[in-house]
PDB file of N, CA and C in Angstrom:
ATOM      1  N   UNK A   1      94.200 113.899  64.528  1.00  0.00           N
ATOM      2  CA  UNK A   1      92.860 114.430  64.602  1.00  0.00           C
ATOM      3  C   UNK A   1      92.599 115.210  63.333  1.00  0.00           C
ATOM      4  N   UNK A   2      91.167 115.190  62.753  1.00  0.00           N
ATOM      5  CA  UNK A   2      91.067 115.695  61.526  1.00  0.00           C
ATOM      6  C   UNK A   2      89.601 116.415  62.078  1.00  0.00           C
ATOM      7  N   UNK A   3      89.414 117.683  61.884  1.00  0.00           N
ATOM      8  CA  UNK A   3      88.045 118.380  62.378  1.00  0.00           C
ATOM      9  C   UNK A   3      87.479 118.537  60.575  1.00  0.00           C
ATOM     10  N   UNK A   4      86.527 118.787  61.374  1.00  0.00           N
ATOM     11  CA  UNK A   4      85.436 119.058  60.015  1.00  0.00           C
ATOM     12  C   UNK A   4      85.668 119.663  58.677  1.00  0.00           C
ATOM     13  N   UNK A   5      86.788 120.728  58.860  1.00  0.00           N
ATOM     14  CA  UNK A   5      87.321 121.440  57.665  1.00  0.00           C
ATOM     15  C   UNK A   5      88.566 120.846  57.064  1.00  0.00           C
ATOM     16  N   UNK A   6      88.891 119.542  57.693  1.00  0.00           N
ATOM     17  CA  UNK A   6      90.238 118.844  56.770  1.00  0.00           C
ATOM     18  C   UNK A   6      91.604 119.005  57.452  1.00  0.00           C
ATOM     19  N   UNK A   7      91.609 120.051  58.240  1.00  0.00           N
ATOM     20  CA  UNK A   7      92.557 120.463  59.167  1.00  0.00           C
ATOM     21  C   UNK A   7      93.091 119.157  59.729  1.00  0.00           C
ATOM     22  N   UNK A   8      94.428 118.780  59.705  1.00  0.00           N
ATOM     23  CA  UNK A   8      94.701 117.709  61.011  1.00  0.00           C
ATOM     24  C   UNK A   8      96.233 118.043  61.822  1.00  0.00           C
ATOM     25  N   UNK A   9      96.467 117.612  63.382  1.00  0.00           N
ATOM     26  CA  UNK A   9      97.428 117.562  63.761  1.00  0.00           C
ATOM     27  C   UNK A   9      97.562 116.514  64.579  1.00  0.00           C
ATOM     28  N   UNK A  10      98.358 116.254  65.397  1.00  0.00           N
ATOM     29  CA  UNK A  10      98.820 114.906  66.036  1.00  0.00           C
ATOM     30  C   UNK A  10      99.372 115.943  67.107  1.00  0.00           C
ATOM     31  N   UNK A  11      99.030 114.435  68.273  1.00  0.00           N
ATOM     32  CA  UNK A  11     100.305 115.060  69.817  1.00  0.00           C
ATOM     33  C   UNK A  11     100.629 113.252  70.009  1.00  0.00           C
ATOM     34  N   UNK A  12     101.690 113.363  70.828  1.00  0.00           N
ATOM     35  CA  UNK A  12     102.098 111.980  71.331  1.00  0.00           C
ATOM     36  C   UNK A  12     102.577 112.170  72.429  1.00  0.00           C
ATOM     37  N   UNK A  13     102.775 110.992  73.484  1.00  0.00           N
ATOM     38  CA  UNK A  13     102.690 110.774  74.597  1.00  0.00           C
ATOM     39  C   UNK A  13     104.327 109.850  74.678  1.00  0.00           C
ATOM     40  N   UNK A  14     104.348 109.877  75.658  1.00  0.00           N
ATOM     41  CA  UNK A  14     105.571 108.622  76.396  1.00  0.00           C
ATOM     42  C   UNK A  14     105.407 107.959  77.162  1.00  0.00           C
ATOM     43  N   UNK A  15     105.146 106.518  77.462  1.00  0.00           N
ATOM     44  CA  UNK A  15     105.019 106.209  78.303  1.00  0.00           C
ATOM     45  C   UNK A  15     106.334 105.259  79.004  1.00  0.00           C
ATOM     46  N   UNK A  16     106.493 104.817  80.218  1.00  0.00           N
ATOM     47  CA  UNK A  16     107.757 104.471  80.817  1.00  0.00           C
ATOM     48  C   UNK A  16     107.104 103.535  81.587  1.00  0.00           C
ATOM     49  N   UNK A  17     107.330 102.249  81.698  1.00  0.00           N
ATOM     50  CA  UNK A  17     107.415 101.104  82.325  1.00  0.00           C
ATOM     51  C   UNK A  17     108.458 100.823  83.049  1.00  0.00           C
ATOM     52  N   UNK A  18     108.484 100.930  84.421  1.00  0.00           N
ATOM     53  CA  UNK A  18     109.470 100.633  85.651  1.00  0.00           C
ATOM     54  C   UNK A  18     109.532  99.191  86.299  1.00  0.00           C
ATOM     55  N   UNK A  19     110.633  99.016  86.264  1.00  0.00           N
ATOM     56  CA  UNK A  19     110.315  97.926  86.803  1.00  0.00           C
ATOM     57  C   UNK A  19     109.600  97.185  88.097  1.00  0.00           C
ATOM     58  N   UNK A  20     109.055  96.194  88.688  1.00  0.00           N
ATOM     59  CA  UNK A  20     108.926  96.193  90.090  1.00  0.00           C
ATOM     60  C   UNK A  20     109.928  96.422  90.840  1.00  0.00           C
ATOM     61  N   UNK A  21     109.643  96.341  92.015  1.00  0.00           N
ATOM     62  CA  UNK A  21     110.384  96.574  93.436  1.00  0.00           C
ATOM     63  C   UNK A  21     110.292  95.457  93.932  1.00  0.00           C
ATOM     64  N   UNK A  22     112.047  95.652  94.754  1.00  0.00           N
ATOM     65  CA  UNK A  22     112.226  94.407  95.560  1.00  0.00           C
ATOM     66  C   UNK A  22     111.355  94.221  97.129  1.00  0.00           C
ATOM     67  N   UNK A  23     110.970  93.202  96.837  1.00  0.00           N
ATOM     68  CA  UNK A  23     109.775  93.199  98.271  1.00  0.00           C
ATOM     69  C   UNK A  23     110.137  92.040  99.087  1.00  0.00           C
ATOM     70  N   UNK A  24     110.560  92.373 100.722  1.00  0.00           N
ATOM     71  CA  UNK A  24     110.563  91.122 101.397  1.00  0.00           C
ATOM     72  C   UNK A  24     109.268  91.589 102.947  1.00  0.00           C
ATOM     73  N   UNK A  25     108.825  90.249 102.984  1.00  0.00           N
ATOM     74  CA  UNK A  25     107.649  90.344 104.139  1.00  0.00           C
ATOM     75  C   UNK A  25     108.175  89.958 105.081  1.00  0.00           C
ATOM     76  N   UNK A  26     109.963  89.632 104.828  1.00  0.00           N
ATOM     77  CA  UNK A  26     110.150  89.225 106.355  1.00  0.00           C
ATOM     78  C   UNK A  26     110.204  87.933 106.705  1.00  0.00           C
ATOM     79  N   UNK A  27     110.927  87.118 107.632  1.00  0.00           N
ATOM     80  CA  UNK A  27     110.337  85.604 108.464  1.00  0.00           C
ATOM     81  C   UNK A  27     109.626  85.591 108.784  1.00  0.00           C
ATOM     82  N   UNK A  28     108.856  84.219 108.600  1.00  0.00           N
ATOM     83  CA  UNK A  28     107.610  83.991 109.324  1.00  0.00           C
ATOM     84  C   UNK A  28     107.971  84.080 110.587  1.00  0.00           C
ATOM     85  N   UNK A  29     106.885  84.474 111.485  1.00  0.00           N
ATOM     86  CA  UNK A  29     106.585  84.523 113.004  1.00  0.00           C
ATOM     87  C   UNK A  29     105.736  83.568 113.317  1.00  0.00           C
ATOM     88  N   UNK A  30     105.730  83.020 114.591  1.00  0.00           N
ATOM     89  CA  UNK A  30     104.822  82.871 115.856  1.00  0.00           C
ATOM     90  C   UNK A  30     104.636  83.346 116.978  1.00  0.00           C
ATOM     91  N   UNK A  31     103.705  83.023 117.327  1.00  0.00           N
ATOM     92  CA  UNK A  31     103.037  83.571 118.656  1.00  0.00           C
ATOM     93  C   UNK A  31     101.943  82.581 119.509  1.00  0.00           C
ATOM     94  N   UNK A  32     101.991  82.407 120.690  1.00  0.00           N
ATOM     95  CA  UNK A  32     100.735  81.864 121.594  1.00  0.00           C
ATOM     96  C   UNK A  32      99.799  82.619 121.766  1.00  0.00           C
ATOM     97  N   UNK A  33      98.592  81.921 121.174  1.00  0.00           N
ATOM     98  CA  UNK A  33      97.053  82.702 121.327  1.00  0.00           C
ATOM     99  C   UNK A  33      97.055  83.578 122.741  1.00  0.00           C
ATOM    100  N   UNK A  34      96.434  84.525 122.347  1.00  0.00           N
ATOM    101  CA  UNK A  34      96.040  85.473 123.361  1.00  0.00           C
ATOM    102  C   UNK A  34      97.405  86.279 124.170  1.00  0.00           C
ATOM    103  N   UNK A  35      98.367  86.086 123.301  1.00  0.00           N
ATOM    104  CA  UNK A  35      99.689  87.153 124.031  1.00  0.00           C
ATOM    105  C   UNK A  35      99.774  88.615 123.148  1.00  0.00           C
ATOM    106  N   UNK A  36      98.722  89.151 123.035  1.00  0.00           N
ATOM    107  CA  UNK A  36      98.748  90.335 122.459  1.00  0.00           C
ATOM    108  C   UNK A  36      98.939  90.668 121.143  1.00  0.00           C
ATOM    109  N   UNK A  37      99.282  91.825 120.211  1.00  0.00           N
ATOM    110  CA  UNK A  37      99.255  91.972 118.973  1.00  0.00           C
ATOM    111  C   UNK A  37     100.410  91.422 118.946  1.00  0.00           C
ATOM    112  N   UNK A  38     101.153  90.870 117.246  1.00  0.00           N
ATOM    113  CA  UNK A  38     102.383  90.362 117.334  1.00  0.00           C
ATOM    114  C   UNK A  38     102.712  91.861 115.961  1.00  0.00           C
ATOM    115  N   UNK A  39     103.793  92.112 116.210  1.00  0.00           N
ATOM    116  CA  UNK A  39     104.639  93.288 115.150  1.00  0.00           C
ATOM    117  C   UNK A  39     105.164  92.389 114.145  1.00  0.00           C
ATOM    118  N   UNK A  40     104.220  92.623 113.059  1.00  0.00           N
ATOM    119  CA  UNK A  40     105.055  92.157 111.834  1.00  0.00           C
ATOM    120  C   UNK A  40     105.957  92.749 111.334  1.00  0.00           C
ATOM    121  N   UNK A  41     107.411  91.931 111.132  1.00  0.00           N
ATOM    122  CA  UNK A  41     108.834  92.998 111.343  1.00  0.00           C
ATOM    123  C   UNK A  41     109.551  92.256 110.612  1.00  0.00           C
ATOM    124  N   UNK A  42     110.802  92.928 109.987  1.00  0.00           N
ATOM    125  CA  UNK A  42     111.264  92.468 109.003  1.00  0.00           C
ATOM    126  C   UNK A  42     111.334  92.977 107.141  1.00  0.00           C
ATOM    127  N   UNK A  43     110.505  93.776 107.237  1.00  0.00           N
ATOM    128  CA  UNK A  43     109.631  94.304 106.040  1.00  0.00           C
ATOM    129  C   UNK A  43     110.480  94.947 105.062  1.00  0.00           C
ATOM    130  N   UNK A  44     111.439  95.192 104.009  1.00  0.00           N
ATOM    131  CA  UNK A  44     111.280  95.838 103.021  1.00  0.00           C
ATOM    132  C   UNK A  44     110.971  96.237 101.755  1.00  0.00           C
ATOM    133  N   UNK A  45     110.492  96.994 101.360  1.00  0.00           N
ATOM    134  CA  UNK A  45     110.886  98.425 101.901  1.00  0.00           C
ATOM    135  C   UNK A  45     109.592  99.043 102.941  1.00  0.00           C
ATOM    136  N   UNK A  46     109.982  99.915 103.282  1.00  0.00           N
ATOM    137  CA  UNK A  46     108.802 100.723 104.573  1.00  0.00           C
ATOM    138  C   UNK A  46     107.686 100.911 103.542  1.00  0.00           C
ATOM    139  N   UNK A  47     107.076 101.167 104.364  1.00  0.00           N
ATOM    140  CA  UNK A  47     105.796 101.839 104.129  1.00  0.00           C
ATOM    141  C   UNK A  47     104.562 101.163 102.951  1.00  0.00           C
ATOM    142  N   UNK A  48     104.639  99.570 103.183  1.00  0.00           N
ATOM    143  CA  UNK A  48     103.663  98.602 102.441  1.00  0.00           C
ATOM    144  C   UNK A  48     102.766  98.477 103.219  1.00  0.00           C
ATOM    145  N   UNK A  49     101.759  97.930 102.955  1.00  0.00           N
ATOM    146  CA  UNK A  49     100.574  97.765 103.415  1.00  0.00           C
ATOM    147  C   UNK A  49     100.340  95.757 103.465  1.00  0.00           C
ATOM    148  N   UNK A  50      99.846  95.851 104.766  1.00  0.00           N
ATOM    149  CA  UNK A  50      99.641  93.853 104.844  1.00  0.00           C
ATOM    150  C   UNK A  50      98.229  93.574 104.602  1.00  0.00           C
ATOM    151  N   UNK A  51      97.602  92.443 104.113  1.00  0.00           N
ATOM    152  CA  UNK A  51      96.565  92.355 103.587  1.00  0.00           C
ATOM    153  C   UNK A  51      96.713  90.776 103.655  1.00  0.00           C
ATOM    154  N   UNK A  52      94.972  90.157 103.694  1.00  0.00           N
ATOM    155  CA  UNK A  52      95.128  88.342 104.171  1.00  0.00           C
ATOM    156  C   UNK A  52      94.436  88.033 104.785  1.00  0.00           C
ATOM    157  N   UNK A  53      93.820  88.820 106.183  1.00  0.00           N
ATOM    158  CA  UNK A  53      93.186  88.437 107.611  1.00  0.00           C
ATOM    159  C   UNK A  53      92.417  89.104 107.957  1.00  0.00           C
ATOM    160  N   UNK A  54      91.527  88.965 108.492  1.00  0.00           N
ATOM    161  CA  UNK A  54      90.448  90.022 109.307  1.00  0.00           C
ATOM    162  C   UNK A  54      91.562  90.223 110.542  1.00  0.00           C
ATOM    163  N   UNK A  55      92.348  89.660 111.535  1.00  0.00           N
ATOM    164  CA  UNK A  55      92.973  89.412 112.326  1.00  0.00           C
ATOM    165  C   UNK A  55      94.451  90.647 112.522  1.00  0.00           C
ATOM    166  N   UNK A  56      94.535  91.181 110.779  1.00  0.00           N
ATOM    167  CA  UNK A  56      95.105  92.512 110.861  1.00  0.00           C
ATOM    168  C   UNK A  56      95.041  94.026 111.767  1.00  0.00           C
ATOM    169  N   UNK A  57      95.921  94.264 112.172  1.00  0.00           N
ATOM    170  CA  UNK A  57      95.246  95.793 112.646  1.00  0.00           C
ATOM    171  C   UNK A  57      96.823  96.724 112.331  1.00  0.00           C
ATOM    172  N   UNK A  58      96.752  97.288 111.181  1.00  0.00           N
ATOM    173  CA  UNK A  58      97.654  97.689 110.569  1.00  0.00           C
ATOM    174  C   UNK A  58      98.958  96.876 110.634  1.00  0.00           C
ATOM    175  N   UNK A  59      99.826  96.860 111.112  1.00  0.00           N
ATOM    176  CA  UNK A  59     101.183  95.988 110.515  1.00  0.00           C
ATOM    177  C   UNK A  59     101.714  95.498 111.823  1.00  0.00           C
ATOM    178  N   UNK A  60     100.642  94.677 112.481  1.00  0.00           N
ATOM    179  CA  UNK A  60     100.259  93.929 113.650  1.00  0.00           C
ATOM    180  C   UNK A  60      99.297  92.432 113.399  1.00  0.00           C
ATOM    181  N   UNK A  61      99.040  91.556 114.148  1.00  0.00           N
ATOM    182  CA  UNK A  61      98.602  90.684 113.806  1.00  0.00           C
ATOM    183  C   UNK A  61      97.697  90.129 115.477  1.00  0.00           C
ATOM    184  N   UNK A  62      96.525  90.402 115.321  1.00  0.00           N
ATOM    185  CA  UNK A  62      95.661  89.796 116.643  1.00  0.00           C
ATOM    186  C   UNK A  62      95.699  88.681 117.084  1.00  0.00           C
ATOM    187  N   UNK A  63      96.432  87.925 118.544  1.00  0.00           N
ATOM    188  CA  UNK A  63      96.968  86.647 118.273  1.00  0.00           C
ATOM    189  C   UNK A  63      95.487  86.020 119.216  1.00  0.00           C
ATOM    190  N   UNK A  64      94.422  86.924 118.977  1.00  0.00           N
ATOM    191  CA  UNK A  64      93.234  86.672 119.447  1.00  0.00           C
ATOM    192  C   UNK A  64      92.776  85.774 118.364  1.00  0.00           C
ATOM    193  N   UNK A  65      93.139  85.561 117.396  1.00  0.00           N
ATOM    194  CA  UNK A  65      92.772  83.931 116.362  1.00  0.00           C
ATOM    195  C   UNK A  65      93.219  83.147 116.510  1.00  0.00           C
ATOM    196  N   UNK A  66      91.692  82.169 115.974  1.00  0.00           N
ATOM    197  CA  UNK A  66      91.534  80.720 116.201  1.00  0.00           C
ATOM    198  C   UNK A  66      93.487  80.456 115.908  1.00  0.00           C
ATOM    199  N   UNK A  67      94.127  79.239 116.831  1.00  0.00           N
ATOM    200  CA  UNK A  67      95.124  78.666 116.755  1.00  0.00           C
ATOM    201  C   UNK A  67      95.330  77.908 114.599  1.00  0.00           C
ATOM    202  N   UNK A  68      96.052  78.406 114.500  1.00  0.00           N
ATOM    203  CA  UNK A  68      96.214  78.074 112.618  1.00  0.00           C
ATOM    204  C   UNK A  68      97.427  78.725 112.101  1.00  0.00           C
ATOM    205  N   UNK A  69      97.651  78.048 110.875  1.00  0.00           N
ATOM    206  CA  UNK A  69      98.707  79.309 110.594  1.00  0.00           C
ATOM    207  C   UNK A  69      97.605  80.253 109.228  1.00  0.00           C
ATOM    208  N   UNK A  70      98.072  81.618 109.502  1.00  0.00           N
ATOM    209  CA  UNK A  70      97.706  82.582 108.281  1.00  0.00           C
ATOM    210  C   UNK A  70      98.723  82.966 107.166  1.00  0.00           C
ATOM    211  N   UNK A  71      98.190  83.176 105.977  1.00  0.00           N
ATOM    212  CA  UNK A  71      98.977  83.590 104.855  1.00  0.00           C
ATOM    213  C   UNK A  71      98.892  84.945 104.969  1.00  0.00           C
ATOM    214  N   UNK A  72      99.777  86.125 105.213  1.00  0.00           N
ATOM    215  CA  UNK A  72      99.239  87.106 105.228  1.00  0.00           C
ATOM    216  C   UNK A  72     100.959  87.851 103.891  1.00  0.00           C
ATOM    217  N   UNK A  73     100.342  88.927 103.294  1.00  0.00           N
ATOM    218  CA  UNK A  73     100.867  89.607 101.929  1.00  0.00           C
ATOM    219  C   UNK A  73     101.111  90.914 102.016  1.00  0.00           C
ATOM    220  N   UNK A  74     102.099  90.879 102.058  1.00  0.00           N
ATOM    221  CA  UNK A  74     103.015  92.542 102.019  1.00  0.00           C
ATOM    222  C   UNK A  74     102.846  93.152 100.623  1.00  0.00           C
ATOM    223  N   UNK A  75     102.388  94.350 100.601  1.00  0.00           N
ATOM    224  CA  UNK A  75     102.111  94.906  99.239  1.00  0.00           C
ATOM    225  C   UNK A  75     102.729  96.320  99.347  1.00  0.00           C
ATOM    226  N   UNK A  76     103.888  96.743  98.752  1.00  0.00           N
ATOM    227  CA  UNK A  76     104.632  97.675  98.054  1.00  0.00           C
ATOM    228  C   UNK A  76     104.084  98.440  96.901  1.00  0.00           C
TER     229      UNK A  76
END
């Protein structure tokens, strides 16, 4: 940085790039329509978030949908 009177100094930073994390979503599951939420299980590490479906209801799966299979994505 140089201000109006010629003056200059510098600052610098560090930055650190980590690597990813190991992520598993688990075996696929099934379920027969209409037998309740199914527990998506299997997961590490804790505390990811699933994302994919309207059919979600936190880290559960509404087996109130149309008969299909869903892609659904564990995010760490």
């Amino acid at each position: 940085y140089t201000d109006g009177n010629g003056c200059t100094n510098t600052a610098s930073k560090t930055v650190t790039v980590n690597a990813l994390p190991s992520v598993n979503a688990g075996t696929d599951q099934t379920a027969c329509f209409n037998s309740g939420n199914l527990n998506l299980t299997g997961v590490s590490p804790a505390g990811g978030v699933w994302s994919g479906s309207s059919f979600l209801v936190g880290s559960q799966f509404d087996t109130n949908a149309p008969p299909g299979g869903y892609t659904l994505t564990y995010t760490v």
